[in-house]
C-alpha atoms as a PDB file:
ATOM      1  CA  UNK A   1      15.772 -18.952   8.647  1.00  0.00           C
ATOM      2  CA  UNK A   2      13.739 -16.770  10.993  1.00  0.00           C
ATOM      3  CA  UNK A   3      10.224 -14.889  10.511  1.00  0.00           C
ATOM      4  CA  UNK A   4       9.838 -11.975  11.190  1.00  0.00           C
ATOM      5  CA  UNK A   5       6.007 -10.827  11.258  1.00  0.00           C
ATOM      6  CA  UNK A   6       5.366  -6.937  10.816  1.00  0.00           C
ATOM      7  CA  UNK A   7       2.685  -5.060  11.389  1.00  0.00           C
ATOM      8  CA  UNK A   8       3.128  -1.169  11.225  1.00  0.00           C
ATOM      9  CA  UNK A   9       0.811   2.156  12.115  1.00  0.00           C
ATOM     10  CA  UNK A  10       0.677   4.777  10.065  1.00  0.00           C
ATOM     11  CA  UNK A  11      -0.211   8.796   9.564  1.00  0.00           C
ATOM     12  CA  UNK A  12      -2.195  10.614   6.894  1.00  0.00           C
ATOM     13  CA  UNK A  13      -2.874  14.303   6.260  1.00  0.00           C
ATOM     14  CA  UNK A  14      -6.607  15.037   5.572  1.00  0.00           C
ATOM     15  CA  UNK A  15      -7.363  15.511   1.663  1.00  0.00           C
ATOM     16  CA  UNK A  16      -6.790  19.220   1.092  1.00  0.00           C
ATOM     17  CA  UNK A  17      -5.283  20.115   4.003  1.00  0.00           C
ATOM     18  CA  UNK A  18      -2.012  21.733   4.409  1.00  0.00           C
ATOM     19  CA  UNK A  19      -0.236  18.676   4.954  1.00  0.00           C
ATOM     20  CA  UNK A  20      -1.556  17.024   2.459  1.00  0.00           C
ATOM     21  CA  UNK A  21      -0.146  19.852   0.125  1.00  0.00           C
ATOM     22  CA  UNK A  22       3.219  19.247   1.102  1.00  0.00           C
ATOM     23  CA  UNK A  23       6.004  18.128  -1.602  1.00  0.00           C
ATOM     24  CA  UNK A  24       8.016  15.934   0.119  1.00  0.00           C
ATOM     25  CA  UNK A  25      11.811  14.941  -0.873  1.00  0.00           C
ATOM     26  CA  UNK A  26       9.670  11.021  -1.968  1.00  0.00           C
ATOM     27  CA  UNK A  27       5.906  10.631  -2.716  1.00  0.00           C
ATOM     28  CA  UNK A  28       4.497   8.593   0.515  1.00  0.00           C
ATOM     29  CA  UNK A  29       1.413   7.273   1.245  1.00  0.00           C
ATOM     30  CA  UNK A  30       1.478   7.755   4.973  1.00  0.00           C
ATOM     31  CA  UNK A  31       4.104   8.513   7.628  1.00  0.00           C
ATOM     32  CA  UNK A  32       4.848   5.440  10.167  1.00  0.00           C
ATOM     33  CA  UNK A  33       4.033   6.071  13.913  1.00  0.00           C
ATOM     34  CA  UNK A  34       4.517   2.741  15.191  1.00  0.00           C
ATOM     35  CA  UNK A  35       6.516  -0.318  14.377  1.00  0.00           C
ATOM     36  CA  UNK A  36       5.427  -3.937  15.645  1.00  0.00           C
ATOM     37  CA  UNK A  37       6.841  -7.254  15.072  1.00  0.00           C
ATOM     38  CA  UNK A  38       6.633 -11.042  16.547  1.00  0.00           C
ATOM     39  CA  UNK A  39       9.966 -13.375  15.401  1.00  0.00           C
ATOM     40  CA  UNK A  40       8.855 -16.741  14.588  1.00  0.00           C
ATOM     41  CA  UNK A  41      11.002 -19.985  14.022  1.00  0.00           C
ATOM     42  CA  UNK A  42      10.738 -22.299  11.527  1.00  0.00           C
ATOM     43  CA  UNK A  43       8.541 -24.508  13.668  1.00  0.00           C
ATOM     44  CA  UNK A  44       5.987 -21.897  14.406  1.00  0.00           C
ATOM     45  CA  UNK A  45       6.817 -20.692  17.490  1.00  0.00           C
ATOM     46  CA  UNK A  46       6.910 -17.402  18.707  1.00  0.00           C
ATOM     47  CA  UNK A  47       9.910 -16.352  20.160  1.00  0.00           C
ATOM     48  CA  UNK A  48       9.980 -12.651  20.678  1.00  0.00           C
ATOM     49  CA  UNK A  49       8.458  -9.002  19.811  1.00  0.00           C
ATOM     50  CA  UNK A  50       9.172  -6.097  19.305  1.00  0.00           C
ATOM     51  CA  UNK A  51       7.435  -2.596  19.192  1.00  0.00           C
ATOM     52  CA  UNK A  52       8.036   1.352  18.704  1.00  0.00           C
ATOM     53  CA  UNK A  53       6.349   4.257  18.935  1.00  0.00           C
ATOM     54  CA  UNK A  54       7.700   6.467  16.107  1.00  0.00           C
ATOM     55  CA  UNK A  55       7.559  10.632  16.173  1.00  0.00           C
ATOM     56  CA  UNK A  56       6.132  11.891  12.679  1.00  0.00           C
ATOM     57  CA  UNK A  57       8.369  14.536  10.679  1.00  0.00           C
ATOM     58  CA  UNK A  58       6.027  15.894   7.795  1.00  0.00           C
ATOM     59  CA  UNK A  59       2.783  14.611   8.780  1.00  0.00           C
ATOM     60  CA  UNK A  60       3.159  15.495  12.863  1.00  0.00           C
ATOM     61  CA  UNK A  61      -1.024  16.510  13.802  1.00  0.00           C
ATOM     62  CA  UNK A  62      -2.452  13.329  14.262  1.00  0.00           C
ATOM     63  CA  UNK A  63      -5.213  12.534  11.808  1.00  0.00           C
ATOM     64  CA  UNK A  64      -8.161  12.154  14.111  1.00  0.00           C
ATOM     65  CA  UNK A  65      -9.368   9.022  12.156  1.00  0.00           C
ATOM     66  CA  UNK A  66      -6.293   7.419  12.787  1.00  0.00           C
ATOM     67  CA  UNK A  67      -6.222   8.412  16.423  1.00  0.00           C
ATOM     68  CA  UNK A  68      -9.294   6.759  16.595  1.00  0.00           C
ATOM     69  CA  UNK A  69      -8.469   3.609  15.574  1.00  0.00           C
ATOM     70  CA  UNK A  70      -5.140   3.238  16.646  1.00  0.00           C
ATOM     71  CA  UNK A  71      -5.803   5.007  20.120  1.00  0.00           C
ATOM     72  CA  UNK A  72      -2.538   6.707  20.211  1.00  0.00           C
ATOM     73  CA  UNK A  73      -2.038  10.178  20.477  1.00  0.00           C
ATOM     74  CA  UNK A  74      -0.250  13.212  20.022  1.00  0.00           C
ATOM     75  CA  UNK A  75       1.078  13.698  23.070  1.00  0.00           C
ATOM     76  CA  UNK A  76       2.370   9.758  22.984  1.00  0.00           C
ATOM     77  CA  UNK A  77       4.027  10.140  19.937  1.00  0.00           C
ATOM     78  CA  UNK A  78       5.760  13.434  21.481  1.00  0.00           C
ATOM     79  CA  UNK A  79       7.192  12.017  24.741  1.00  0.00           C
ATOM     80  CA  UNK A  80       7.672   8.208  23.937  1.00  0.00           C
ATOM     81  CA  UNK A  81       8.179   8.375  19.820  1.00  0.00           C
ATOM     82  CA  UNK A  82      11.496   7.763  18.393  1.00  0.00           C
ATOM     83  CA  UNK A  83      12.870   9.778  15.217  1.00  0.00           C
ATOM     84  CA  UNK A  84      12.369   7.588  12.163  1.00  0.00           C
ATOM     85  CA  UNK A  85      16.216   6.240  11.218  1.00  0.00           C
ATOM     86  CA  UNK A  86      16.437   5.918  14.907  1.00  0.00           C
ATOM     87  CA  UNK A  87      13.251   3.363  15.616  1.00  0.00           C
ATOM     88  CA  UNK A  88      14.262   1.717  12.181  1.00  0.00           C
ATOM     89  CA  UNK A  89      17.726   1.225  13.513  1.00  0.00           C
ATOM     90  CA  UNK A  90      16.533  -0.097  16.936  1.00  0.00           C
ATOM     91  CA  UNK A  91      14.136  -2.295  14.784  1.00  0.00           C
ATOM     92  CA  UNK A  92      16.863  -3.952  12.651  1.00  0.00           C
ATOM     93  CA  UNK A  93      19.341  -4.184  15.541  1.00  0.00           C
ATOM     94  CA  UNK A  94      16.495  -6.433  16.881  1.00  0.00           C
ATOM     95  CA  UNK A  95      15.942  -8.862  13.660  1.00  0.00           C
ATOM     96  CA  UNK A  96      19.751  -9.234  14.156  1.00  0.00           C
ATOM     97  CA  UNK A  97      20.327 -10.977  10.580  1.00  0.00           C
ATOM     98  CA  UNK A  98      18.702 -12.420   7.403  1.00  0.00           C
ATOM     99  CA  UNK A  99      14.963 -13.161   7.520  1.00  0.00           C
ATOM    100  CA  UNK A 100      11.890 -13.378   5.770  1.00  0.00           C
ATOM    101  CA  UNK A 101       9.588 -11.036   5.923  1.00  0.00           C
ATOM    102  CA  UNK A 102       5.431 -11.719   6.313  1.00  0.00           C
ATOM    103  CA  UNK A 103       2.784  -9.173   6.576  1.00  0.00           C
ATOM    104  CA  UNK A 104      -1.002  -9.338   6.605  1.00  0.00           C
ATOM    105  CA  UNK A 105      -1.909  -7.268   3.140  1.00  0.00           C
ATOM    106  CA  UNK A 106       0.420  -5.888   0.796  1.00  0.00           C
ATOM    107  CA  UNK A 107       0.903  -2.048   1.886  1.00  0.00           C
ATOM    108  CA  UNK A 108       3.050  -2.893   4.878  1.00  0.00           C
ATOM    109  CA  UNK A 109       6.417  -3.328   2.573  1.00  0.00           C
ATOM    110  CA  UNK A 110       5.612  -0.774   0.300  1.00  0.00           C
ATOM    111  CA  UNK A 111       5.035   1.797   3.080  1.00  0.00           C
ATOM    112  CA  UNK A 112       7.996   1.270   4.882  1.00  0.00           C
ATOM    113  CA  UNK A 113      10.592   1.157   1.781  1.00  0.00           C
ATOM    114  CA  UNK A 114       8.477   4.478   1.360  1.00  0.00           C
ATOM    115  CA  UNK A 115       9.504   6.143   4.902  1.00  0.00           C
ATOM    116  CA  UNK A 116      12.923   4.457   4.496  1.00  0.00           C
ATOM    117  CA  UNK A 117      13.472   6.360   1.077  1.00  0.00           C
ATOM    118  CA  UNK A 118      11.767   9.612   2.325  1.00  0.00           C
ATOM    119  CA  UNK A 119      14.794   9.451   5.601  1.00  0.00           C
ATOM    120  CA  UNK A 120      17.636   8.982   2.764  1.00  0.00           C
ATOM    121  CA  UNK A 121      18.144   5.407   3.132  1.00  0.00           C
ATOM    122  CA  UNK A 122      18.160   1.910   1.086  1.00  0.00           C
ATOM    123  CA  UNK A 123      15.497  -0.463   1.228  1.00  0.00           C
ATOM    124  CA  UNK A 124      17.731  -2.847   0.203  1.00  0.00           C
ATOM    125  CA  UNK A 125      17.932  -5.238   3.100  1.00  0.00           C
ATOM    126  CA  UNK A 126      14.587  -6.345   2.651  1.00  0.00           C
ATOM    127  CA  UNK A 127      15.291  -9.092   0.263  1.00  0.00           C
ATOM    128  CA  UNK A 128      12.421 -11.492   1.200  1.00  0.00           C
ATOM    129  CA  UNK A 129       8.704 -10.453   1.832  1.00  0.00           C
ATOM    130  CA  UNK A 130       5.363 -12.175   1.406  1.00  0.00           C
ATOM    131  CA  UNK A 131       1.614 -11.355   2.161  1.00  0.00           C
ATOM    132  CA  UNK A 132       0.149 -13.916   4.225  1.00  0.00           C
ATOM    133  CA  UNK A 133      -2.894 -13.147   2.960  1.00  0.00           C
ATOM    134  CA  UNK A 134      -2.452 -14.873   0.195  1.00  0.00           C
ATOM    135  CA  UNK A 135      -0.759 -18.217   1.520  1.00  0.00           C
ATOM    136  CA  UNK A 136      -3.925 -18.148   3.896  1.00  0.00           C
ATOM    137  CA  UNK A 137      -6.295 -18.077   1.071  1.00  0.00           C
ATOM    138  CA  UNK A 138      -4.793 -20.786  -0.736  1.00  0.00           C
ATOM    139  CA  UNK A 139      -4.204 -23.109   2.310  1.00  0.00           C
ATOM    140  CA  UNK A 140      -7.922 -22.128   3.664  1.00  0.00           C
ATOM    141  CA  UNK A 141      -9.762 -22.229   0.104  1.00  0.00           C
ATOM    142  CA  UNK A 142     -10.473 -19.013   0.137  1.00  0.00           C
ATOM    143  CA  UNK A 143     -10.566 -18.266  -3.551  1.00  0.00           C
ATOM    144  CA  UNK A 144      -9.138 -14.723  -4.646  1.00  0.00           C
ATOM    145  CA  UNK A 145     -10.969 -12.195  -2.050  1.00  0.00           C
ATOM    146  CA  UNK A 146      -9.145 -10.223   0.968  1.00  0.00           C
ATOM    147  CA  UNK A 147      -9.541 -11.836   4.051  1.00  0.00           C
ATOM    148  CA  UNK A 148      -9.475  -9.282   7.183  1.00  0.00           C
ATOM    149  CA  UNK A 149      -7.384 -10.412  10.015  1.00  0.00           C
ATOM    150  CA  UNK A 150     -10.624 -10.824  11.878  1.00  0.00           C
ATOM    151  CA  UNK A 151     -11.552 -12.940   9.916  1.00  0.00           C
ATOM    152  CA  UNK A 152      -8.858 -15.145   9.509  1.00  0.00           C
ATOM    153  CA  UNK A 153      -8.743 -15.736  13.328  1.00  0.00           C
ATOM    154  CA  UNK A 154     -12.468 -16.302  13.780  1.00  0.00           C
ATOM    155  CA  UNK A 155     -12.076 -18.856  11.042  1.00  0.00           C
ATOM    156  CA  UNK A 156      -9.495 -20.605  12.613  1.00  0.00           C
ATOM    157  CA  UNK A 157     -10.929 -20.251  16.013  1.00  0.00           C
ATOM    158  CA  UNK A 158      -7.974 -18.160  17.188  1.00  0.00           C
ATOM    159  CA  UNK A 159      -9.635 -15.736  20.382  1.00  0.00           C
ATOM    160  CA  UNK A 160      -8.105 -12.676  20.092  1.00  0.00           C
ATOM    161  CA  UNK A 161      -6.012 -11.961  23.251  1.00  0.00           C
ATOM    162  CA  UNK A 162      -4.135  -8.238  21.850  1.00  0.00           C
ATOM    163  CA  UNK A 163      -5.499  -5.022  20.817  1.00  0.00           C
ATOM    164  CA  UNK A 164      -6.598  -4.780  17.349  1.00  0.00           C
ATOM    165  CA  UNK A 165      -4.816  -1.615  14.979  1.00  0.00           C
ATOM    166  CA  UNK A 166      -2.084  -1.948  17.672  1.00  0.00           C
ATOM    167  CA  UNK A 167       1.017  -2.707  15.145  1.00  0.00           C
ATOM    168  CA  UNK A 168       1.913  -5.467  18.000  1.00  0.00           C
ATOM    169  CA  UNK A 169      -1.159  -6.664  18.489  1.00  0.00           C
ATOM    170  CA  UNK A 170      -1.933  -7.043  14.642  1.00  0.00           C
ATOM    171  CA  UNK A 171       1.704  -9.038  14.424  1.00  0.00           C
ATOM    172  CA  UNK A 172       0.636 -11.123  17.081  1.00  0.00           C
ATOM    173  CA  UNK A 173      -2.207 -12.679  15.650  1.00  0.00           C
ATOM    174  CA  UNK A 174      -1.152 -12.719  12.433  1.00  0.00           C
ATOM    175  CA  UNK A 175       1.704 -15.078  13.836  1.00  0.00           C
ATOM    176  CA  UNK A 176      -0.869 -17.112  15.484  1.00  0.00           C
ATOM    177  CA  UNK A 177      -2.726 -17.609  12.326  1.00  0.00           C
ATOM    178  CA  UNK A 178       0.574 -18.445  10.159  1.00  0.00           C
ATOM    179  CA  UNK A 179       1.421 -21.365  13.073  1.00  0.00           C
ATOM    180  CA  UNK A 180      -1.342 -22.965  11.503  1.00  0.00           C
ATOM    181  CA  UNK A 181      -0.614 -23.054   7.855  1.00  0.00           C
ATOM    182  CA  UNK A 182       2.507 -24.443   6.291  1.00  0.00           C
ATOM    183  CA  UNK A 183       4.646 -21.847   5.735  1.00  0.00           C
ATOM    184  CA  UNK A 184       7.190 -23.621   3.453  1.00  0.00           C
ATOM    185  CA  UNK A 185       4.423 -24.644   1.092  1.00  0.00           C
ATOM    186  CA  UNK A 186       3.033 -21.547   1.283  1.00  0.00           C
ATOM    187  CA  UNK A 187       6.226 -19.917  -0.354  1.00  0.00           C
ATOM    188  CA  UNK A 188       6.573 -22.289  -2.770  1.00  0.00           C
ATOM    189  CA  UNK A 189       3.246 -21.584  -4.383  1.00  0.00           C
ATOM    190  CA  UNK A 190       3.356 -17.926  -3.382  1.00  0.00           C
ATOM    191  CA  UNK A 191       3.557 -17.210  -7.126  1.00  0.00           C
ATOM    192  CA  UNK A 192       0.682 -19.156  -8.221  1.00  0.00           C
ATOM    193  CA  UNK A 193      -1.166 -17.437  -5.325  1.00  0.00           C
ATOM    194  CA  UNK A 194      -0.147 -14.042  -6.782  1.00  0.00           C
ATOM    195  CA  UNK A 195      -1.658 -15.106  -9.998  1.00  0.00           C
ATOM    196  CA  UNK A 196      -5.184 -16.574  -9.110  1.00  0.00           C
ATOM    197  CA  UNK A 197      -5.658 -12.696  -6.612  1.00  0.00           C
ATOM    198  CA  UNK A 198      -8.271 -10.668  -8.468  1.00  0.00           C
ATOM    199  CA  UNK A 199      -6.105  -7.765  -7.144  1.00  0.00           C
ATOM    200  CA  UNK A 200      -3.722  -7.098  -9.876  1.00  0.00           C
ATOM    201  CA  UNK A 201      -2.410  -3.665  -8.381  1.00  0.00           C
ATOM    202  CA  UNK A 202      -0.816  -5.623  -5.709  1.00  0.00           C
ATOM    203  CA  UNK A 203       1.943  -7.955  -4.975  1.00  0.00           C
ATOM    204  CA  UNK A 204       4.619  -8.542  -7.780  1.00  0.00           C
ATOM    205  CA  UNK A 205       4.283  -5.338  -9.695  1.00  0.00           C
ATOM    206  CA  UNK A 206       3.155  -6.136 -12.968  1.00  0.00           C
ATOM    207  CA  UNK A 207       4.859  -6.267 -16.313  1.00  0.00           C
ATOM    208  CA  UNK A 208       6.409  -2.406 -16.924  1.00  0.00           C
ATOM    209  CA  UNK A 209       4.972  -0.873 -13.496  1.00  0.00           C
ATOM    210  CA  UNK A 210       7.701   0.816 -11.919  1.00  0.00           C
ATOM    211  CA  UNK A 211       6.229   2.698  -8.930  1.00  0.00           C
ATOM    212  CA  UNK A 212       3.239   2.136  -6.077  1.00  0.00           C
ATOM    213  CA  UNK A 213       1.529   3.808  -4.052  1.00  0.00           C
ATOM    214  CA  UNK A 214      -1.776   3.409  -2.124  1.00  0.00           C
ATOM    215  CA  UNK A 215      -3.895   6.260  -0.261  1.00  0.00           C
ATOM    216  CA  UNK A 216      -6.405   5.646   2.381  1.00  0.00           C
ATOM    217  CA  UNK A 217      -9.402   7.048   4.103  1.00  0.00           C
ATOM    218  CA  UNK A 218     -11.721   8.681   1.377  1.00  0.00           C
ATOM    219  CA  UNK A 219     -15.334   9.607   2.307  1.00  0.00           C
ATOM    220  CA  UNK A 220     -16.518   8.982  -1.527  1.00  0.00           C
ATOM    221  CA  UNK A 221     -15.564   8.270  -4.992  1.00  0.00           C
ATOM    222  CA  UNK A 222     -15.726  12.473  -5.342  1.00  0.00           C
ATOM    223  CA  UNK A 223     -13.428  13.136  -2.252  1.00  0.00           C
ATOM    224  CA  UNK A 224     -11.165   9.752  -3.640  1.00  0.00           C
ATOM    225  CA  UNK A 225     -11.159  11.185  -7.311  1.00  0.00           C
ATOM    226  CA  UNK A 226     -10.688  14.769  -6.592  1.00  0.00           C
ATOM    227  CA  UNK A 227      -7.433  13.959  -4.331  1.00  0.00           C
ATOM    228  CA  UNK A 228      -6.001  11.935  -7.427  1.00  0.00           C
ATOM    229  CA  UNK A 229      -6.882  15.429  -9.785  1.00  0.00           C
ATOM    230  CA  UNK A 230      -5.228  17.620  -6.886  1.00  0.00           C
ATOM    231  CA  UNK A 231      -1.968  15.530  -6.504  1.00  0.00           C
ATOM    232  CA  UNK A 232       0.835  15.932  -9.178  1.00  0.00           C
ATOM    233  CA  UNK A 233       2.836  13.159 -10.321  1.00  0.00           C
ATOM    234  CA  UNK A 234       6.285  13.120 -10.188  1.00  0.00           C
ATOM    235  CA  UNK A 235       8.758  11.961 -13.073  1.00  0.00           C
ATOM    236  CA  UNK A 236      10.175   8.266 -11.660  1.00  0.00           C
ATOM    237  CA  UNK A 237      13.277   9.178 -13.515  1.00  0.00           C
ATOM    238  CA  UNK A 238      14.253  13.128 -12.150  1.00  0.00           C
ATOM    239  CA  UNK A 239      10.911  13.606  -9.913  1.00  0.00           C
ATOM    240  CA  UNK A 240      10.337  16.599 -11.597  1.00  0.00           C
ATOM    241  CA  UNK A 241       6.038  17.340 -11.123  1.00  0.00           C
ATOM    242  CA  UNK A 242       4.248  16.215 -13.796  1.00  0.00           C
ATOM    243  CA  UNK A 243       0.660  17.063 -14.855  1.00  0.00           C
ATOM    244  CA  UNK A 244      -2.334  14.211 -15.493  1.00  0.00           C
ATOM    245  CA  UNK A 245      -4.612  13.979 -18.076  1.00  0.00           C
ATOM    246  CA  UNK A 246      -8.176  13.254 -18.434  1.00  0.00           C
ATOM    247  CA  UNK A 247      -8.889  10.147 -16.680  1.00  0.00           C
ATOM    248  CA  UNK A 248     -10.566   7.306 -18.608  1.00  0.00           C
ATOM    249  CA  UNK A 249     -12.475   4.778 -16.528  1.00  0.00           C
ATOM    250  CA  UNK A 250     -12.414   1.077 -16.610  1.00  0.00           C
ATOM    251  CA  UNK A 251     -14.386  -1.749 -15.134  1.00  0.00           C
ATOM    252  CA  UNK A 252     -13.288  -2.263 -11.702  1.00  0.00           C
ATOM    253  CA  UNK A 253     -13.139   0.861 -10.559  1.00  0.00           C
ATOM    254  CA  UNK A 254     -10.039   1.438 -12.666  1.00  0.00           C
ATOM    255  CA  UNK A 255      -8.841   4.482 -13.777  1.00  0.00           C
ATOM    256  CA  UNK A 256      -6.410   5.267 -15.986  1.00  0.00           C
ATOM    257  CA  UNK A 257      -4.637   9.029 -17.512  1.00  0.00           C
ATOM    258  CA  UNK A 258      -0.933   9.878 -18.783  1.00  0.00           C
ATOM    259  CA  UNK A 259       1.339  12.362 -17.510  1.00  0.00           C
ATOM    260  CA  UNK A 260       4.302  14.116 -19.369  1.00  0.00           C
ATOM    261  CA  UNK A 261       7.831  14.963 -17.842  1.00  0.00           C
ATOM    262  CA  UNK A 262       9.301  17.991 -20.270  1.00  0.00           C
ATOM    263  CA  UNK A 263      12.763  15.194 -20.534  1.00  0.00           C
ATOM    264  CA  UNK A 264      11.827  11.862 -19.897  1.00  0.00           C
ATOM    265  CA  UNK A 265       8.347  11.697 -21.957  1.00  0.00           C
ATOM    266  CA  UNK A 266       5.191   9.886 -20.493  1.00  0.00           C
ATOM    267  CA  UNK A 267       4.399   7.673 -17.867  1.00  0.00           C
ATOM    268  CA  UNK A 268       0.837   5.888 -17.295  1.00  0.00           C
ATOM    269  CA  UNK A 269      -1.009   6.299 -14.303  1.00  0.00           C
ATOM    270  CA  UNK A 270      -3.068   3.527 -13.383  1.00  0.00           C
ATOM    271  CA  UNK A 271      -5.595   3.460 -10.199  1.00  0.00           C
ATOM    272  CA  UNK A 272      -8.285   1.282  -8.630  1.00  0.00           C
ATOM    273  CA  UNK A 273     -10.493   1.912  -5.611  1.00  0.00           C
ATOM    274  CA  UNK A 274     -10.999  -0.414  -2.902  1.00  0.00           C
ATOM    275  CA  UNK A 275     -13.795  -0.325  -0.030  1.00  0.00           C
ATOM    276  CA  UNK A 276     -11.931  -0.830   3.548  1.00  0.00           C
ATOM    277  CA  UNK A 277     -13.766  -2.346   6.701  1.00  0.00           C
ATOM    278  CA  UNK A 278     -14.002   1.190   7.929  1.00  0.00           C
ATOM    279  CA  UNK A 279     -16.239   2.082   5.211  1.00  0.00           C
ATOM    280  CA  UNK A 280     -13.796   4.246   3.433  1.00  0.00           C
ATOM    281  CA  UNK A 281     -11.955   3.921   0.235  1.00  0.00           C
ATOM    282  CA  UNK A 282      -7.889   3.465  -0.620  1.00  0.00           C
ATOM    283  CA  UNK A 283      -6.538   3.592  -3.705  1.00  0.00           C
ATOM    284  CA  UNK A 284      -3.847   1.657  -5.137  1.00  0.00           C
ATOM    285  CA  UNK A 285      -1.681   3.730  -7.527  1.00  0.00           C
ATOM    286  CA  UNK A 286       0.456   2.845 -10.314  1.00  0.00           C
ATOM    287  CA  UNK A 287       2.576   4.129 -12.513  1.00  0.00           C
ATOM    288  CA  UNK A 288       4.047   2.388 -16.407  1.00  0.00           C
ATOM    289  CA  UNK A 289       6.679   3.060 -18.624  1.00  0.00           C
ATOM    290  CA  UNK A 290       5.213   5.478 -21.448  1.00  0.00           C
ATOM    291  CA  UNK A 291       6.313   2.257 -23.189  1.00  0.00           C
ATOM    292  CA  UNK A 292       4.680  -0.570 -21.684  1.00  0.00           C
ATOM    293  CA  UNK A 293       1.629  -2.803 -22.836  1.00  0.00           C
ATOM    294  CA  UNK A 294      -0.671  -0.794 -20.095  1.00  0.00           C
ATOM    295  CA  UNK A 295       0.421   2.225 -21.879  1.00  0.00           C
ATOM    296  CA  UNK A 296      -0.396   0.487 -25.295  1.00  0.00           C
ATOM    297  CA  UNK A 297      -3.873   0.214 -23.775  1.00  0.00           C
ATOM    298  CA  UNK A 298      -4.441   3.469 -23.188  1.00  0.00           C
ATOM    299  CA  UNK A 299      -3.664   4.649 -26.174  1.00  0.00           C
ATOM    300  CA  UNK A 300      -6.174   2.465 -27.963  1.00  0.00           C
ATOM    301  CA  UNK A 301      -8.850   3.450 -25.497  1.00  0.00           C
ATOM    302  CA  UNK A 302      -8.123   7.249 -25.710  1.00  0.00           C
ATOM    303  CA  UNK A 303      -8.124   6.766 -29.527  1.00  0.00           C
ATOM    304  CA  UNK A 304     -11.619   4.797 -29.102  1.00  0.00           C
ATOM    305  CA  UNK A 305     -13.123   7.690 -27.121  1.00  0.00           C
ATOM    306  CA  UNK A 306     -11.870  10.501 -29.388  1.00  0.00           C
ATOM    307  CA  UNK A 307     -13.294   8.778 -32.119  1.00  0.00           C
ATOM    308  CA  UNK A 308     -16.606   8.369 -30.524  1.00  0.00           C
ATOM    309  CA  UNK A 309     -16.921  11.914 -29.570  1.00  0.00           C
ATOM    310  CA  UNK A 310     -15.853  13.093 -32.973  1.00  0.00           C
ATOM    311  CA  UNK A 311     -18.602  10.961 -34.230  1.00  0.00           C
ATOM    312  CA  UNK A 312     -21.016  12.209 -32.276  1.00  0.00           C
ATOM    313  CA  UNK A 313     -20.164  15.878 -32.728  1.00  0.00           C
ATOM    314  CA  UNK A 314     -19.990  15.062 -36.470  1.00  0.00           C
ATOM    315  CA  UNK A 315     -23.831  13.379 -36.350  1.00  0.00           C
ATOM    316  CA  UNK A 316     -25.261  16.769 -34.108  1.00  0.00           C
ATOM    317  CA  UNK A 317     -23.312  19.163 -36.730  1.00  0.00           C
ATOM    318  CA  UNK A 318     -25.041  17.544 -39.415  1.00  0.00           C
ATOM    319  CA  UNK A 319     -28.376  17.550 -38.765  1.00  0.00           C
ATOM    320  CA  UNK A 320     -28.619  20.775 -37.213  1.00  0.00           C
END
């Protein structure tokens, strides 16, 4: 069985622009711009890479944050940038066959089954995937915190030799650091990894989630919260816009409200805000069955609050 490590760049409109405002045909998180991989055996060695530039279709100005970091530009994207289902085909024409899947963080996977839905195709081929985050946390003794890629390689005295936020460079070391750790134990506990991470928006979606998203680059919890408020949800079932509620806040920075399609009923919307090593904040985004046991808990803490509000109202009616 071959490796294949993936590392991808990707596009986002700036909160309350026009982009941003866009309804697309499949709610994304960001638009892919560049594709890189490495192909690793089973006995750790690298055998080949791949990388493409990929032209945007919704999201085509170049946020400048991203252009920042990434250092590529508009013009690059214009004159060397494949069409999406075309750089995806040239990318699976490449892994040539069955193969597993590793990525360093979880939003990889879930952003490019996104782009892949969003161009009218399956995700369907990608059968195996795992963050080697966490089989680098368990193997280093890490406990349950994110480990930046930096990190990892300074810890394992890797010197970085590619460009960092380059989607081959990222793949690169992150194939350098797997060579190290045992990748077929690391699978095999993968689940008890998933468990122990303090995270539990990510990895195996958890008991009746059945959508993801996650949104990067806010300023503030204000910017972060007022994005969430300004974007509609859309039914899983018939993707017809639905409206949130009030938002009730957890520990954690967790969030939770419940939206209402007009046929299919309600659906809980879960969120939790992250810091990232720029200094902004991402949000992972999740939405339940009306039915679920998250959706149970929402209901007892909306009932809680309403109760505490009537009983305050009550106590300021009386003794005025």
């Amino acid at each position: 069985m071959q490796y294949i490590v993936l590392d991808m760049e990707w596009n986002q409109p700036w909160p309350g622009s026009y982009a941003a405002r866009k309804v697309l045909p499949v709610e994304i998180h960001g638009e892919i711009i560049q594709i890189g991989a490495v192909r690793m055996l089973e006995d750790g060695s690298i055998a080949d890479e791949f990388q493409v530039l990929v032209r945007p279709k919704y999201y085509k100005k170049l946020n400048s944050r991203v252009a920042k970091l990434t250092g590529i530009r508009d013009s690059d994207l214009k004159e060397r940038g494949l069409p999406f289902n075309d750089a995806l085909q040239r990318f699976r024409d490449w892994i040539g066959g069955e193969c597993i899947f590793l990525t360093w963080g979880f939003d990889d996977i879930t952003v490019l089954e996104d782009n892949i839905l969003l161009h009218d195709g399956e995700p369907d081929w990608i059968t195996q995937w795992y963050n080697a985050q966490m089989i680098f946390n368990e193997q280093m003794e890490c406990g349950t915190s994110q480990r930046a890629l930096a990190t990892a390689l300074g810890m394992m005295n890797i010197e970085p030799c590619r460009q960092a936020h380059d989607a081959l460079g990222d793949a690169y070391h992150t194939a350098l650091v797997l060579s190290r750790l045992d990748l077929d134990r690391g699978i095999a506990e993968y689940q008890k990894s998933l468990q122990a991470h303090e995270d539990g928006f990510h990895g195996t979606p958890p008991e009746g989630c059945i959508s993801k998203a996650v949104f990067h680059g806010y300023e503030d919890k204000n910017q972060a919260m007022t994005a969430m408020n300004d974007l509609k949800s859309h039914c899983p079932q018939c993707g017809a816009p639905m409206t949130n509620g009030t938002w009730i806040a957890q520990e954690g920075r967790r969030y939770m409200t419940m939206a209402q399609c007009p046929e299919h009923g309600r659906f809980l919307i879960r969120m939790r805000l992250h810091k990232e090593r720029e200094g902004t904040l991402r949000i992972s985004r999740l939405i339940y069955e009306g039915a679920s046991d998250a959706a149970k808990k929402y209901d007892e803490l909306s009932k809680a609050k309403k109760s505490r509000y009537r009983s305050r109202w009550g106590k300021s009616h009386t003794d005025s």
